[in-house]
Protein backbone atom coordinates (compact mmCIF):
# COMPACT_ATOMS: atom_id res chain seq x y z
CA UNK A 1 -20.91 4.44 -0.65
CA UNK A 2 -18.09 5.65 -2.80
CA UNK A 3 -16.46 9.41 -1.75
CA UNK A 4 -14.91 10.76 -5.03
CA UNK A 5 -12.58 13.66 -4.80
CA UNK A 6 -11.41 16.26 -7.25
CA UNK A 7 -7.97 16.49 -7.26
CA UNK A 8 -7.69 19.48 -9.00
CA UNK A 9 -9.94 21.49 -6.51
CA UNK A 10 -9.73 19.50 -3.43
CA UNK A 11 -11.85 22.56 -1.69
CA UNK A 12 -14.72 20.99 -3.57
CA UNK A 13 -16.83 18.80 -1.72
CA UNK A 14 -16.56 15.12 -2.85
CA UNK A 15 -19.25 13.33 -4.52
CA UNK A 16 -21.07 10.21 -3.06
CA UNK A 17 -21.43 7.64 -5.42
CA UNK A 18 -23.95 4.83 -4.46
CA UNK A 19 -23.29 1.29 -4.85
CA UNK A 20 -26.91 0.40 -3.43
CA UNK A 21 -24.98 -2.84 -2.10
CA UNK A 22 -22.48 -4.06 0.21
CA UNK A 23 -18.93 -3.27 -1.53
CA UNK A 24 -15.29 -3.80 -1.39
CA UNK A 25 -12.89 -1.31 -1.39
CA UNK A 26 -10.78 -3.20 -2.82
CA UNK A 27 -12.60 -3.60 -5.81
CA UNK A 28 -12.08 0.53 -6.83
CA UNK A 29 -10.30 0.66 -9.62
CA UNK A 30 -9.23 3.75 -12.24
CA UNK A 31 -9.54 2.73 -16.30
CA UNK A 32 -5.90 3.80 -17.66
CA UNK A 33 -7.65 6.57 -19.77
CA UNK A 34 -9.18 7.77 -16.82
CA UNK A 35 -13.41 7.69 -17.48
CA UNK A 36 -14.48 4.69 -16.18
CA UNK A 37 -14.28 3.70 -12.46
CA UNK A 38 -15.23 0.29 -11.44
CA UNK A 39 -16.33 -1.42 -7.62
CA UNK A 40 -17.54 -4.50 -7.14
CA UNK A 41 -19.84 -5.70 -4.44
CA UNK A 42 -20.01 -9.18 -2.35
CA UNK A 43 -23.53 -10.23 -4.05
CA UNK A 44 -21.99 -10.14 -7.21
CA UNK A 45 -22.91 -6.40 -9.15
CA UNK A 46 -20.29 -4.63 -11.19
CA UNK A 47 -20.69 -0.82 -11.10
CA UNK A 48 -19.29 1.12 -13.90
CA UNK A 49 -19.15 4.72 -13.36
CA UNK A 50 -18.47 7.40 -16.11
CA UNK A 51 -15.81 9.95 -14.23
CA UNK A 52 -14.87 11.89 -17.99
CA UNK A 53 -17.48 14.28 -17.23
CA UNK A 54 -16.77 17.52 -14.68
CA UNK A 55 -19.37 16.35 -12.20
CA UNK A 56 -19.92 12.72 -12.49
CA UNK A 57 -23.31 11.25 -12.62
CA UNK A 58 -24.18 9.71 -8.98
CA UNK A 59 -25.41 6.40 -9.97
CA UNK A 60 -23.50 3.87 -12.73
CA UNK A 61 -23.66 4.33 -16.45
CA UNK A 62 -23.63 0.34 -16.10
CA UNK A 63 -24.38 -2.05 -13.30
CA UNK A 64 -23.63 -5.77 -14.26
CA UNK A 65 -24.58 -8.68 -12.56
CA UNK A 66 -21.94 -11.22 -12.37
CA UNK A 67 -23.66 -13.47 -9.77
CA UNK A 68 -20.64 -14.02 -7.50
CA UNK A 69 -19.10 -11.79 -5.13
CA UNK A 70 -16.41 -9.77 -7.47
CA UNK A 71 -12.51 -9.49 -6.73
CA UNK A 72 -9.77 -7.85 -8.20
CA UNK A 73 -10.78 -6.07 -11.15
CA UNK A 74 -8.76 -4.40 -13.62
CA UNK A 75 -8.85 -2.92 -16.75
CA UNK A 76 -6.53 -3.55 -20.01
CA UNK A 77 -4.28 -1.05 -21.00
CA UNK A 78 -5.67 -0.15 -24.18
CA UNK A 79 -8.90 0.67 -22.20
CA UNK A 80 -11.23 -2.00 -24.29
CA UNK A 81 -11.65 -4.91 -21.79
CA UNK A 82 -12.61 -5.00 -17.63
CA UNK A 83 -11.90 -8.28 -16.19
CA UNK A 84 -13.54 -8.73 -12.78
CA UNK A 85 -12.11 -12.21 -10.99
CA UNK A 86 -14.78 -14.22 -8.98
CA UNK A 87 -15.66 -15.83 -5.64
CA UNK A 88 -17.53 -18.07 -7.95
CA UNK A 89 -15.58 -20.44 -10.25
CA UNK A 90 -15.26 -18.11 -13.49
CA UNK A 91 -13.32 -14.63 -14.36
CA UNK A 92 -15.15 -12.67 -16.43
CA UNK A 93 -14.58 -9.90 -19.08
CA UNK A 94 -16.45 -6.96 -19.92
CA UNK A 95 -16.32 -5.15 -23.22
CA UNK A 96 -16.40 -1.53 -22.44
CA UNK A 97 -16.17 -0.74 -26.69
CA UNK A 98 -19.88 -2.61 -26.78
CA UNK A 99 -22.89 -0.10 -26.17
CA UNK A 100 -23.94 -2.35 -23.70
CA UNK A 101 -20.65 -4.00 -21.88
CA UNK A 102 -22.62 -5.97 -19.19
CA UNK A 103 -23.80 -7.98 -22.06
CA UNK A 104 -22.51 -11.09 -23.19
CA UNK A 105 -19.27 -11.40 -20.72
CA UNK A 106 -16.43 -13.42 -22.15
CA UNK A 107 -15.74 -16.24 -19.75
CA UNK A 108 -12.42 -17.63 -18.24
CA UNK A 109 -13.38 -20.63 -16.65
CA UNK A 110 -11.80 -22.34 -13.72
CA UNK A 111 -13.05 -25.21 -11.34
CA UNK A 112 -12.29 -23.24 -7.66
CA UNK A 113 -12.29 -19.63 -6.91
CA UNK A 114 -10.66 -17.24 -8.96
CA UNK A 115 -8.62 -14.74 -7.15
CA UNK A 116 -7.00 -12.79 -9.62
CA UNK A 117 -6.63 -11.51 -13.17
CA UNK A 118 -4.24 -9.39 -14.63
CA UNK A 119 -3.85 -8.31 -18.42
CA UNK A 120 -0.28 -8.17 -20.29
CA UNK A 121 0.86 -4.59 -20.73
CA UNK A 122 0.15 -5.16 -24.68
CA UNK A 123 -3.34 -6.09 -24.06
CA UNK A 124 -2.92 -9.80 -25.93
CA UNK A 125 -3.02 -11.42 -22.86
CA UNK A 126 -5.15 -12.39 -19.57
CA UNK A 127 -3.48 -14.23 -16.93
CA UNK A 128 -5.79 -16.04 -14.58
CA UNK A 129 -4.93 -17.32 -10.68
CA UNK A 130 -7.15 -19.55 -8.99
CA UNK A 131 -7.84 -21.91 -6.14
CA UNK A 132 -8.02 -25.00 -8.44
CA UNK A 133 -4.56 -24.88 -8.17
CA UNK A 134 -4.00 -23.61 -11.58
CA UNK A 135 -2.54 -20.76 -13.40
CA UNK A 136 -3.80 -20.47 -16.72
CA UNK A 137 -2.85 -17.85 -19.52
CA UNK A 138 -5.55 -16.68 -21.98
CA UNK A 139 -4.83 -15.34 -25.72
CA UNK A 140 -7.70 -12.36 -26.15
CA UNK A 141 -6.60 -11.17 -29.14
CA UNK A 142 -7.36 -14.25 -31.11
CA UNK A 143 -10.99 -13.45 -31.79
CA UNK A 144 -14.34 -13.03 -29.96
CA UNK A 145 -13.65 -15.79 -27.45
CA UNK A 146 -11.19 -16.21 -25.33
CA UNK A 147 -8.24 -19.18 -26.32
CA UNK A 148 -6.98 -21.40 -23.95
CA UNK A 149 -3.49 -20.60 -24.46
CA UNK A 150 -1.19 -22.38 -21.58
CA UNK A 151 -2.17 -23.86 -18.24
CA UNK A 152 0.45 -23.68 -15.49
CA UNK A 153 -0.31 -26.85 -12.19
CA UNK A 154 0.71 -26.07 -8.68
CA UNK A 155 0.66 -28.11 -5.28
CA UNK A 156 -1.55 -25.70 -3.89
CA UNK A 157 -3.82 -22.54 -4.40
CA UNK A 158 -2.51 -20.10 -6.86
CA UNK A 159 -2.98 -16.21 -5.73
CA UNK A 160 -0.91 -14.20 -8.01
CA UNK A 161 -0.27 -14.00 -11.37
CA UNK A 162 2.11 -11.05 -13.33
CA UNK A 163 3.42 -10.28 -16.38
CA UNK A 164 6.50 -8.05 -17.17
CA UNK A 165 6.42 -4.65 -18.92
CA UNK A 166 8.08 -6.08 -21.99
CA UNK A 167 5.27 -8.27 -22.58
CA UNK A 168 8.00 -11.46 -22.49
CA UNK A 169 7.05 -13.41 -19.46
CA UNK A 170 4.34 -13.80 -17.07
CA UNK A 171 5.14 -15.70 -14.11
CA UNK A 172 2.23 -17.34 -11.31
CA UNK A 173 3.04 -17.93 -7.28
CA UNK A 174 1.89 -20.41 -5.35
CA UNK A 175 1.25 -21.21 -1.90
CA UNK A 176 2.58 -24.56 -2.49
CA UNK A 177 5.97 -22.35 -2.30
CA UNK A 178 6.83 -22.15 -5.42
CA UNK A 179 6.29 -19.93 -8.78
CA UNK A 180 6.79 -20.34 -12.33
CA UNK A 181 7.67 -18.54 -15.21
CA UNK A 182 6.47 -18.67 -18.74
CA UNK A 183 8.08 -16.98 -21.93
CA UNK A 184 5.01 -15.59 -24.13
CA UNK A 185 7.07 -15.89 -27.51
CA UNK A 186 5.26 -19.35 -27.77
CA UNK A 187 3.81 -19.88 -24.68
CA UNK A 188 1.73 -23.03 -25.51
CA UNK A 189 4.78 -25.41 -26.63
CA UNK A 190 7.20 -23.55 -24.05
CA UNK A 191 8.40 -25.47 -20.77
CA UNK A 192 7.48 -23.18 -17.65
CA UNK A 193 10.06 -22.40 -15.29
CA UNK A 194 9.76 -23.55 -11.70
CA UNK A 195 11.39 -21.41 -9.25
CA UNK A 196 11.93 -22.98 -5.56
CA UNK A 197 13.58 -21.73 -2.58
CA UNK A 198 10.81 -19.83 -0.24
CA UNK A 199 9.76 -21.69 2.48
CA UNK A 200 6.56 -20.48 3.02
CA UNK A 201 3.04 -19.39 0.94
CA UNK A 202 3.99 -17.23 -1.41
CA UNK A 203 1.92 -13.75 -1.13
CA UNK A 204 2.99 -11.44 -4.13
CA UNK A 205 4.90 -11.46 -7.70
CA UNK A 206 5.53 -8.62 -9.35
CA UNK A 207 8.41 -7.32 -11.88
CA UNK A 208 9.90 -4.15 -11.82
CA UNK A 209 9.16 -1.64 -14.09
CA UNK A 210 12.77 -2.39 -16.36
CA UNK A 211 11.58 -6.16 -16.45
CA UNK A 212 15.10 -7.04 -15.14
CA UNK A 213 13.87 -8.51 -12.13
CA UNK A 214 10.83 -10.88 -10.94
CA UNK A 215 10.35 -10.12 -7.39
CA UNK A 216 8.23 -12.54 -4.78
CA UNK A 217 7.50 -12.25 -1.13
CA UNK A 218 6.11 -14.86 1.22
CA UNK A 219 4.70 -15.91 4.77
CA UNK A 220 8.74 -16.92 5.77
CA UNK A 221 9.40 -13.17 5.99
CA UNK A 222 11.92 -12.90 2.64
CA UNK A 223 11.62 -10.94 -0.55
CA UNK A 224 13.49 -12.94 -3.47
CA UNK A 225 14.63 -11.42 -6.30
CA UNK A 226 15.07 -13.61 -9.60
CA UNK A 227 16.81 -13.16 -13.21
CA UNK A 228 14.00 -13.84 -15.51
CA UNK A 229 16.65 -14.11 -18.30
CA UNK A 230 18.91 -16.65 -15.92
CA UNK A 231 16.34 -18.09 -13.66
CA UNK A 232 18.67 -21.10 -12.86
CA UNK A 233 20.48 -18.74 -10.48
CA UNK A 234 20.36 -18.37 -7.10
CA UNK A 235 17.55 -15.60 -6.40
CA UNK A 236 18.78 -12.37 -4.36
CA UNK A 237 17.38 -12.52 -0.79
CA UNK A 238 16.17 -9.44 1.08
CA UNK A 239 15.46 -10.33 4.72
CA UNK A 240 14.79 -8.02 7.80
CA UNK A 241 11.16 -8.09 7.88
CA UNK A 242 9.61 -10.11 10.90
CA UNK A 243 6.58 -11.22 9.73
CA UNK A 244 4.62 -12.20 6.35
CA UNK A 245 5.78 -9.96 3.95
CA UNK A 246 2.34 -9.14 1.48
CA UNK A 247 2.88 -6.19 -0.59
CA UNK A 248 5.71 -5.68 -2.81
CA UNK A 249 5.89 -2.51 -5.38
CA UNK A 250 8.99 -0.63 -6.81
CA UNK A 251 10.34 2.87 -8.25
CA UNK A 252 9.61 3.80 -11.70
CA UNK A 253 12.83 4.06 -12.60
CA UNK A 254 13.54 0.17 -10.65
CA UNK A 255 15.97 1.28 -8.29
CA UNK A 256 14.02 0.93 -5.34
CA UNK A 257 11.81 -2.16 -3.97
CA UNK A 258 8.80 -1.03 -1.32
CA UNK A 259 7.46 -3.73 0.70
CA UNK A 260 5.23 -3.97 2.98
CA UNK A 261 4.78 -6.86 6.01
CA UNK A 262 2.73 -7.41 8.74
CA UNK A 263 5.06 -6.53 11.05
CA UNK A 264 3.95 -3.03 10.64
CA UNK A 265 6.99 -1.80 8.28
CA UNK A 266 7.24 -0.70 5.11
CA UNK A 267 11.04 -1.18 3.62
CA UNK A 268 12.79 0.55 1.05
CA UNK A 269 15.60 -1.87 -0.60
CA UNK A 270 18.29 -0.39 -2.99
CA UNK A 271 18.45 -2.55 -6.25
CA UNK A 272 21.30 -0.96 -8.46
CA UNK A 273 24.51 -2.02 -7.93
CA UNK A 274 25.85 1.62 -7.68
CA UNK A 275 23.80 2.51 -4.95
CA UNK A 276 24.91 -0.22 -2.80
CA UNK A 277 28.38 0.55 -4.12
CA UNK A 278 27.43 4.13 -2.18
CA UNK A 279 26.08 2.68 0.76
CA UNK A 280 28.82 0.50 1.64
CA UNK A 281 31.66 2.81 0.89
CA UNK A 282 30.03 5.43 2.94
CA UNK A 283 29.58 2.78 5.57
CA UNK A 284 33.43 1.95 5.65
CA UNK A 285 34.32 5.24 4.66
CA UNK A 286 37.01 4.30 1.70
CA UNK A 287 37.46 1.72 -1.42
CA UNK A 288 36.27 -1.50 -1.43
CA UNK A 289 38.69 -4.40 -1.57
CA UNK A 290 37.88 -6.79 -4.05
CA UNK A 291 37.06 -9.67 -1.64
CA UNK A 292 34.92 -6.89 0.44
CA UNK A 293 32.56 -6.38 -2.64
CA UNK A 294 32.04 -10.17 -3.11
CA UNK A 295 31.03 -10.50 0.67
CA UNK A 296 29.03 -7.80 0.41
CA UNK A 297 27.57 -7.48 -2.98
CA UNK A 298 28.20 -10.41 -4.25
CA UNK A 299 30.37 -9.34 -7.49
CA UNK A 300 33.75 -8.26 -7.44
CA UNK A 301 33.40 -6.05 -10.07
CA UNK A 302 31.71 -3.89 -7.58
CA UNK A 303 34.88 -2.68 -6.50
CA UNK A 304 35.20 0.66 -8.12
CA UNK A 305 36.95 4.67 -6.41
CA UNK A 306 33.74 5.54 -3.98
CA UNK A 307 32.56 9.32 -4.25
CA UNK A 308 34.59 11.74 -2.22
């Protein structure tokens, strides 16, 4: 059962939407325009709810049957595709624009299970992560079937897959330790990146909003932090967490990093230069020397008059 709240009128009582199967709540997910809502269920049904309305209709407007338990789902941004990833060995998308969208799923095959897909911020893109130790990129826009357009081998399973805001890269991780990073100007003639210094499974990539930074986090407790436009250089390390870190997530306006680790904390990490400028004078309570701010901060041009 699904509990749907109004959050306009919270004194309303909720609605219970019925699944009429074992789900996952992990499988709720919001279309970007706001009238669909998805869940998927462990024997394999996509429900697709129409929300637009002022009182939703109880049961789904559609209820596919992909035939393996569903994971991950989530929607493109201009609202015309749901991709549902798979126990099973294929990702699947639906066409919400057809009258019927549960017919005729476009296929992104894989040989293992598919944990993940994820759609470039431009909607030309799918980005596939799978346990075939694979991360493959798909070109949707090409026509009515999706094109192979670059295939990305690991060491190990691949869990996460992410592309940046500005629709330039999308990177995979790995938990063979590693991830990669691919340039979508001409993604299948360019050379991925391989990025290596965790030392443990890698458990999230994400970029931050500004698409300055690629950010990963892993079982050896760290959060890295790497210069998609200089990935040759040695990644910023965040470290204080004592346990896996899993969730990473950041500010709107990228000046923060959240993480989250299952240690029990969630950690807030300054990323602007300035505001560690701020921190550290108010820490020593006057200017920066010059060798101070490379300790510290790593760039001597960090050494600037602190507020008073």
């Amino acid at each position: 059962m699904i509990t749907l709240w109004s959050l306009a009128d919270l004194s309303k009582p909720p609605l219970t939407l019925s699944e009429n199967e074992w789900g996952d709540v992990r499988t709720l997910r919001f279309s970007p325009d706001n009238r669909w809502l998805v869940s998927g269920t462990r024997s394999g049904i996509v429900n697709i709810w129409d929300v637009s309305g002022e009182r939703p209709v109880l049961e789904p407007r559609h209820r596919c049957r992909q035939g393996e338990g569903v994971r991950e789902p989530a929607f493109s941004a201009d609202g015309r595709f749901l991709a549902t990833a798979a126990q099973g060995v294929s990702a699947r998308l639906w066409d919400l624009a057809s009258p019927d969208p549960c017919a005729g799923p476009r296929i992104l095959p894989h040989s293992n299970v598919v944990y993940q897909v994820v759609f470039s911020p431009d909607s030309r893109w799918a980005a596939t992560a799978s346990f075939d130790q694979k991360g493959r990129l798909w070109d949707i826009g090409a026509g009515s079937k999706p094109k192979l357009a670059a295939e990305l081998t690991f060491k190990d399973q691949v869990l996460q897959a992410a592309f940046s805001p500005d629709n330039r890269w999308v990177a995979f991780g790995s938990w063979d330790q590693t991830l990669k990073l691919l340039e979508l100007t001409n993604p299948s003639t360019s050379k991925p990146t391989e990025l290596i210094g965790h030392a443990a499974r890698i458990s999230s990539v994400s970029f931050s909003p500004d698409s300055r930074w690629l950010v990963s986090a892993s079982e050896d407790n760290t959060i890295r932090l790497w210069d998609p436009l200089d990935p040759s250089a040695a990644p910023v390390v965040l470290r204080g967490h004592e346990a896996a870190v899993q969730h990473v997530g950041f500010s709107k306006d990228s000046r923060w990093v959240i993480t989250g680790a299952y240690d029990g904390t969630v950690r807030l990490w300054r990323l602007q230069l300035g505001d560690l400028v701020g921190v550290a004078c108010q820490t020593a309570g006057r200017d920066l020397a010059p060798a101070e701010a490379r300790a510290f901060l790593g760039d001597e041009h960090a050494h600037q008059p602190c507020a008073h």
